[in-house]
Protein backbone atom coordinates (compact mmCIF):
# COMPACT_ATOMS: atom_id res chain seq x y z
CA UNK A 1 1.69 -16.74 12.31
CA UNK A 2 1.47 -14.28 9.57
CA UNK A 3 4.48 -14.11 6.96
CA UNK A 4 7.04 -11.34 7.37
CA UNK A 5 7.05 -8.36 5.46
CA UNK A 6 8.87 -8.37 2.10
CA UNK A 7 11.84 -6.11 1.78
CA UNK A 8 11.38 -3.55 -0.88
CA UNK A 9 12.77 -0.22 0.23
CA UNK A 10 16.59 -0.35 0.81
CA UNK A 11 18.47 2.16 3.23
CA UNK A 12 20.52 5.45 2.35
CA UNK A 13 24.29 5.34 2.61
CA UNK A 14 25.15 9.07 2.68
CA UNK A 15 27.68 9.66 5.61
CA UNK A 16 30.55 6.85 5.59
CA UNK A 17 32.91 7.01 8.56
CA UNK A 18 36.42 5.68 7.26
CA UNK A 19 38.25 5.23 10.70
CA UNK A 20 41.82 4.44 10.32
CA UNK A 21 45.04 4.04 12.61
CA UNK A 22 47.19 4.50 8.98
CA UNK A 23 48.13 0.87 8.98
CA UNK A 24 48.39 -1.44 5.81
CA UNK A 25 45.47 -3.02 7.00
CA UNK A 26 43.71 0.89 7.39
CA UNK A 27 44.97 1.01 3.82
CA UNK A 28 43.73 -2.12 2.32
CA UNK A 29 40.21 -1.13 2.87
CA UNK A 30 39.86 2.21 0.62
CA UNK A 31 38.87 0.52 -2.49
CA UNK A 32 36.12 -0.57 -0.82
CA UNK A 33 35.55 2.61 0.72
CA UNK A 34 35.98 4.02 -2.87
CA UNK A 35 33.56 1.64 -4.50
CA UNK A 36 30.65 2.12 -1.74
CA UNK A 37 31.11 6.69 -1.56
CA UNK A 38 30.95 6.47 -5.58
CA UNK A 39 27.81 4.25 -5.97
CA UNK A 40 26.21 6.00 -3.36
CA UNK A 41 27.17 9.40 -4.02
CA UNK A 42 28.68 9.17 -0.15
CA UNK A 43 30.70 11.71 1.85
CA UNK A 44 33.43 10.07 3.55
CA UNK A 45 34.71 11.13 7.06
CA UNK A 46 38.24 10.55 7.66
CA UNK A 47 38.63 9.88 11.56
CA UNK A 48 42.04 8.91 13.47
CA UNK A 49 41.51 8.33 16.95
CA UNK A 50 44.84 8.43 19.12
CA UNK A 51 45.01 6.91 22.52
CA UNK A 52 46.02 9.57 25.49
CA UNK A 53 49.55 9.24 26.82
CA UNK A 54 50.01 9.35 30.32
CA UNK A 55 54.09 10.52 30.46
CA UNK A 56 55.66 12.90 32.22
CA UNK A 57 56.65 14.90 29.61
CA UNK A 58 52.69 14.52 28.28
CA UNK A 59 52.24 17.85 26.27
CA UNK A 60 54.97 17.50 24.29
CA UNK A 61 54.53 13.85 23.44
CA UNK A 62 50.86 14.44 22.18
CA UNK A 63 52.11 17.98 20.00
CA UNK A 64 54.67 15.26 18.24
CA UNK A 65 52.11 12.50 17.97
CA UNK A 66 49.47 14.76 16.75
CA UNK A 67 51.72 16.56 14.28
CA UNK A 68 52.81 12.51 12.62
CA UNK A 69 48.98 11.91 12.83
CA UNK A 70 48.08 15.06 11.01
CA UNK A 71 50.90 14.18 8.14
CA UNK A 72 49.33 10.43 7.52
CA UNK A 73 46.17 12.02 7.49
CA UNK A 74 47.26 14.40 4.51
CA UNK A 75 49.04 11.27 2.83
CA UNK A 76 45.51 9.15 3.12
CA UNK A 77 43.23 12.12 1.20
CA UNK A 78 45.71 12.85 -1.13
CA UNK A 79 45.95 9.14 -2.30
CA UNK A 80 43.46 8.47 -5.73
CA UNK A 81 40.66 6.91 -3.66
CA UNK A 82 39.65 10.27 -2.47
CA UNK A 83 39.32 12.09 -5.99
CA UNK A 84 35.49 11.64 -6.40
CA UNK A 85 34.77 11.35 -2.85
CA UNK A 86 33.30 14.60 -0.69
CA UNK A 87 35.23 14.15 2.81
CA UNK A 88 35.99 15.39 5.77
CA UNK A 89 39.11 14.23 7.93
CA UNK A 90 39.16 14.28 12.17
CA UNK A 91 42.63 13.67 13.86
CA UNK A 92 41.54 13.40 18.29
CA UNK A 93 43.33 12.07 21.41
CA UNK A 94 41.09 10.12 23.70
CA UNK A 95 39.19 6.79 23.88
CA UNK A 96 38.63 5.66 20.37
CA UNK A 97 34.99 4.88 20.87
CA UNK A 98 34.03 8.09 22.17
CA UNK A 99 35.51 9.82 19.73
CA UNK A 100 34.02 7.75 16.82
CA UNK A 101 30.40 7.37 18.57
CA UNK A 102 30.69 11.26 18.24
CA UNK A 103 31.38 11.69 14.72
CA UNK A 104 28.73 8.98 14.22
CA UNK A 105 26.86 10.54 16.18
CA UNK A 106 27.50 14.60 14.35
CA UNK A 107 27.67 13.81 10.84
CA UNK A 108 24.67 11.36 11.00
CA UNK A 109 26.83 8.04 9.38
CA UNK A 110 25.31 5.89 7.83
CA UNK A 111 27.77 3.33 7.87
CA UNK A 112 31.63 3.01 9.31
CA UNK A 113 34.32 1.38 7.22
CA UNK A 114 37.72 0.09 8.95
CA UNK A 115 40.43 -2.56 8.62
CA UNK A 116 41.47 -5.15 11.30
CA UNK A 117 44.99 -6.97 11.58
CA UNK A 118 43.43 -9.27 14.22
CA UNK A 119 45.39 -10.35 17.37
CA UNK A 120 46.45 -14.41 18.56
CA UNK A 121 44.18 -15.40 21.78
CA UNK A 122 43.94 -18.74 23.13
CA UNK A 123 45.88 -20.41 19.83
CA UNK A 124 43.44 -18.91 17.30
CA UNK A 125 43.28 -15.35 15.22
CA UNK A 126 39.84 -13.45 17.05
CA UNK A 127 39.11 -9.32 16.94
CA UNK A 128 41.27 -6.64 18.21
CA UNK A 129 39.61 -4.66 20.92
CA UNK A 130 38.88 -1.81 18.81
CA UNK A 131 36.95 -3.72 16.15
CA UNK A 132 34.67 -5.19 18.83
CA UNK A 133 34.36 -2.12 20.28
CA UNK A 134 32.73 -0.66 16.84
CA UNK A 135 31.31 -4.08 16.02
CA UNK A 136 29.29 -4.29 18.96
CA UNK A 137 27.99 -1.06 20.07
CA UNK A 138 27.80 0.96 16.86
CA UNK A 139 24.28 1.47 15.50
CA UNK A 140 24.80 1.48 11.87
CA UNK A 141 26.48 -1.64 9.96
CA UNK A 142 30.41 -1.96 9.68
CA UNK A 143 32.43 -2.80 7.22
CA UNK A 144 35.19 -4.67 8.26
CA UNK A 145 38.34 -6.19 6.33
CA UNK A 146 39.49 -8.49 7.86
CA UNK A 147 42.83 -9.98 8.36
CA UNK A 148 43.23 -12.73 6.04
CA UNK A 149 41.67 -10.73 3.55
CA UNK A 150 43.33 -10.36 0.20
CA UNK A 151 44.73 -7.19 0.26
CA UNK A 152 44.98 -5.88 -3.46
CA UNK A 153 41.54 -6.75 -4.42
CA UNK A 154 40.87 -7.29 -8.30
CA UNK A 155 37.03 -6.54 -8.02
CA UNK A 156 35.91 -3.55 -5.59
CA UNK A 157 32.75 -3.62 -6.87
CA UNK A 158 31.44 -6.49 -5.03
CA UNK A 159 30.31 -8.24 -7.99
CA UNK A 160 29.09 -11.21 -6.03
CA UNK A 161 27.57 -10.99 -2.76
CA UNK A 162 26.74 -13.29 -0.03
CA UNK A 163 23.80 -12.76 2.63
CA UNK A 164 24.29 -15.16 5.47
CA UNK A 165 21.22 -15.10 7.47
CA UNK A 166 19.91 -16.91 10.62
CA UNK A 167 16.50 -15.51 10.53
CA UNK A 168 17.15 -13.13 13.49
CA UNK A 169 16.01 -9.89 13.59
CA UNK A 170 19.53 -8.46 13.12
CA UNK A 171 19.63 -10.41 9.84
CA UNK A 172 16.28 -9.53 8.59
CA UNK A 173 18.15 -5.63 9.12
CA UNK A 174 21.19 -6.87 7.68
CA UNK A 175 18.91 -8.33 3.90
CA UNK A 176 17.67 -4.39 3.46
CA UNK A 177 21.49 -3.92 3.25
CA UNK A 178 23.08 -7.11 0.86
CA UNK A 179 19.64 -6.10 -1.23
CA UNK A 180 20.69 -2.45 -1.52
CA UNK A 181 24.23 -3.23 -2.62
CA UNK A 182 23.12 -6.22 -4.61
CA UNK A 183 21.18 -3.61 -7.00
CA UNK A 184 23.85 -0.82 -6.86
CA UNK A 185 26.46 -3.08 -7.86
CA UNK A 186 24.15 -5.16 -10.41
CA UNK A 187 25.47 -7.68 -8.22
CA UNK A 188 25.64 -11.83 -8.23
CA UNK A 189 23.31 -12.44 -5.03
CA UNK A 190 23.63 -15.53 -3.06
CA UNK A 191 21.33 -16.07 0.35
CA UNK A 192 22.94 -18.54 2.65
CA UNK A 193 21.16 -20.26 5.68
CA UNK A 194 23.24 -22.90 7.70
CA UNK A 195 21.08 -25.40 9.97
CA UNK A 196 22.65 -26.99 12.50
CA UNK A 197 25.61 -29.57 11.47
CA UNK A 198 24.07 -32.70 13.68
CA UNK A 199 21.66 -32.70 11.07
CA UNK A 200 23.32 -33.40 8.38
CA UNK A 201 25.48 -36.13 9.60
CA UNK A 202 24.18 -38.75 7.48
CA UNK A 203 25.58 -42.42 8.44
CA UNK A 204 27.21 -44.80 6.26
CA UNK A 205 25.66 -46.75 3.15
CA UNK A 206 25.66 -49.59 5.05
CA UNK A 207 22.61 -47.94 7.43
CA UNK A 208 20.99 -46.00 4.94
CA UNK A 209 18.08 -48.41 4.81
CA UNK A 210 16.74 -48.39 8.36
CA UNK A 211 13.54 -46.27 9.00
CA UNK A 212 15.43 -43.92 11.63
CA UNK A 213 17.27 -42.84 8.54
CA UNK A 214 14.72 -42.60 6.40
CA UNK A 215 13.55 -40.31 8.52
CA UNK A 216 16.19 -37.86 9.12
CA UNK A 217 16.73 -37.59 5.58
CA UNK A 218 13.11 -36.77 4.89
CA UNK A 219 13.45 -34.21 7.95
CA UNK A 220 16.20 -32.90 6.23
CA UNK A 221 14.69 -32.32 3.12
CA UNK A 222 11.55 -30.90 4.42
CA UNK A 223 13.76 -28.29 6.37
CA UNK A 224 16.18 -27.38 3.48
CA UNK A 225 12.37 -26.71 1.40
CA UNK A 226 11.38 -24.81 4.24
CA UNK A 227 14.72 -22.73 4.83
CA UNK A 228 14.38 -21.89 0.94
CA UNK A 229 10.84 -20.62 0.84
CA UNK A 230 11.47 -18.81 4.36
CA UNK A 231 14.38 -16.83 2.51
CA UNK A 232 12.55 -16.50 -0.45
CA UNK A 233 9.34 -15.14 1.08
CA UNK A 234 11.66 -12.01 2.89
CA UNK A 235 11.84 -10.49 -0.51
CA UNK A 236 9.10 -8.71 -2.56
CA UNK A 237 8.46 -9.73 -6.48
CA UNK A 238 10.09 -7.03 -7.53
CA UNK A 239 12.80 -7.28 -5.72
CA UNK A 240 12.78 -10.97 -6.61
CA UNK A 241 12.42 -10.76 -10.15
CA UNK A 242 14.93 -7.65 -10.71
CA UNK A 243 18.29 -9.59 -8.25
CA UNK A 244 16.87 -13.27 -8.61
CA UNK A 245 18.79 -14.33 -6.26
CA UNK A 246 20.86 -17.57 -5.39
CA UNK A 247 19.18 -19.55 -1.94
CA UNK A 248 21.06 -21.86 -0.71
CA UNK A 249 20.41 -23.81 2.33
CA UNK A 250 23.81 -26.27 4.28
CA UNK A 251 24.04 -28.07 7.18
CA UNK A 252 27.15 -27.62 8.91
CA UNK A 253 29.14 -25.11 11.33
CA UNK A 254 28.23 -21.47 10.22
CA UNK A 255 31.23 -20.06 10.48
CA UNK A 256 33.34 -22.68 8.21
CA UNK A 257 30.30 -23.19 5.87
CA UNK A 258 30.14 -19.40 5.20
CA UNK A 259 33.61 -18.93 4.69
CA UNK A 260 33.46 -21.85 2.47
CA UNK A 261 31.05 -21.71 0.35
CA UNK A 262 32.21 -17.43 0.09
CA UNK A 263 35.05 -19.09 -1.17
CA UNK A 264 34.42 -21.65 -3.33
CA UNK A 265 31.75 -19.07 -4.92
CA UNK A 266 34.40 -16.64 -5.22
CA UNK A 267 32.17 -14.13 -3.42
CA UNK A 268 33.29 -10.26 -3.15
CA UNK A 269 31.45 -9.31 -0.01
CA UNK A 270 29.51 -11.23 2.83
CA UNK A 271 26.66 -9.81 4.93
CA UNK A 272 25.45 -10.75 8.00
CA UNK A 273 23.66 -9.49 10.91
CA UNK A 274 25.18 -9.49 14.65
CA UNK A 275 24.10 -8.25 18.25
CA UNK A 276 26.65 -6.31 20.79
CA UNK A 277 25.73 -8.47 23.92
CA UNK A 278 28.36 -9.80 25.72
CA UNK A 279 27.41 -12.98 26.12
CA UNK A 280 27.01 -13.69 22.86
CA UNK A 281 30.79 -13.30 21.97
CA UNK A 282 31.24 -16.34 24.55
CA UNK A 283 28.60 -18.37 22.79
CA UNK A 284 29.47 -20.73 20.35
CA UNK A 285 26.49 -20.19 18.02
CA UNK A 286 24.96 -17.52 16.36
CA UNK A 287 25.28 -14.59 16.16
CA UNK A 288 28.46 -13.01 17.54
CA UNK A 289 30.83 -15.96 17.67
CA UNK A 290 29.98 -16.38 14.02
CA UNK A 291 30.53 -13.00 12.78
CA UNK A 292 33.53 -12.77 14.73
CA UNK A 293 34.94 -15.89 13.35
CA UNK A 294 34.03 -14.81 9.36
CA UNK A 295 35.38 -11.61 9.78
CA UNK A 296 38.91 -12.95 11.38
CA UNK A 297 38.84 -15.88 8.32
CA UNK A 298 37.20 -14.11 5.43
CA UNK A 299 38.83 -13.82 2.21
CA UNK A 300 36.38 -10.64 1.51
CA UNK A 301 34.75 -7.92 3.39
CA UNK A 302 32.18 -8.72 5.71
CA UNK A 303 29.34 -6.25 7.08
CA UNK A 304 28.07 -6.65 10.28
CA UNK A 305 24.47 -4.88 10.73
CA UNK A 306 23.27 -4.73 14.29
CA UNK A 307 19.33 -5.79 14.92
């Protein structure tokens, strides 16, 4: 099998979709938004998407909703995050997808920044419906922050970045993206893989002499070589030699090991790829479970690029 081709041109971010319902959460992401319009030289479109109300007294309700939508609005683009920044702002009733898959669709986005306060489901912290919504089905990556995120963050500029990759094609989509920011931000990149946890439950000292183990940890080794030079070989020299990247190769769960090791590495913003399907979200493994999970525990921003 031939090797893949190296990434060495990185994608345009020129339209940026800011969707917000005005909550702190909406809020908490504009520094981001700010630091990602002003590298990129971005126009920012400012949508609010309210649900219809079905009342008797209907007209009336959406002229007074729409009139408090229309005053947050004004609030948001007069705040400082906006005094650089080209924008446009949208205030529609209706189902929030439709009316965001048609400003992606109009002003050609390139990618859609939004906040999430996450809801409680079956005694754990997963996506609001909206979130998935955009997550899944939109064709250009999301930035998402999330709702453990810290909310005042020190460093916008995403001085160190983590790529979390499981060699799919959506995260092969999703390098062209950590790469580009990596080099706008003169970024700190790291390149995570995360094998399967089953591996790397090593027994006690006590066994560590039989030949089963002996083999498992050579199988390990030869797979965290492999995972490395696999990672490695996505990238072109140039590319290589200007970001020189971190590769780092754990066994574990994905979800915890990402979050963990974005932690412990103090990273700014983590990138991963993810698919829309439907089954996926029920999976336990890769991809959608995992990028839900991240996203609901991150400390950081996480983008999401679709395969």
């Amino acid at each position: 099998m031939s090797a893949p081709a190296a990434v060495s041109v990185f994608p345009p971010l020129k339209n940026i979709l800011y969707a917000t319902d005005f909550s702190p959460c909406s809020q908490a992401a504009l520094p981001y938004l700010q630091a990602i319009s002003e590298r990129y030289g971005a126009a920012v479109h400012v949508v609010h998407a309210q649900p219809q109300v079905l009342t008797t007294d209907r007209a009336a309700k959406i002229d007074s909703e729409r009139y408090a939508a229309e005053v947050e609005m004004r609030a948001v683009v007069a705040s400082g995050a906006f005094n650089n920044i080209a924008f446009t702002t949208t205030v529609a009733s209706g189902e929030v997808w439709e009316i965001l898959s048609t400003v992606i669709r109009e002003k050609n986005i390139d990618a859609i920044v939004m906040g999430t306060h996450g809801r409680r489901g079956v005694d754990k912290l997963v996506l609001g419906s909206v979130t998935e919504q955009v997550i899944r089905h939109a064709s250009c990556p999301v930035l998402t922050l999330g709702p453990e995120a810290i909310h005042e963050p020190v460093d916008a500029g995403f001085s160190r970045i983590l790529f979390a990759t499981d060699y799919s094609a959506g995260s092969k989509h999703a390098l062209r993206y950590a790469l580009s920011l990596a080099q706008a931000n003169h970024s700190h990149l790291i390149m995570l893989h995360v094998m399967d946890g089953k591996l790397g439950a090593m027994p006690s000292t006590s066994e560590a002499t039989s030949p089963g183990v002996q083999i498992l940890a050579e199988y390990i080794a030869q797979a965290l070589a492999y995972g490395r030079h696999h990672l490695a070989e996505q990238l072109s020299a140039d590319v290589l030699q200007r970001l020189n990247p971190e590769i780092l190769v754990e066994c574990g769960s994905a979800a915890e090991t990402i979050l963990a090791t974005a932690l412990k590495r103090d990273v700014r913003l983590i990138v991963m790829g993810a698919r829309r399907s439907l089954v996926d979200s029920i999976s336990t493994h890769w991809p959608w479970a995992t990028a839900s999970l991240v996203i609901c525990g991150a400390h950081c921003p996480v983008l999401t690029v679709r395969g």
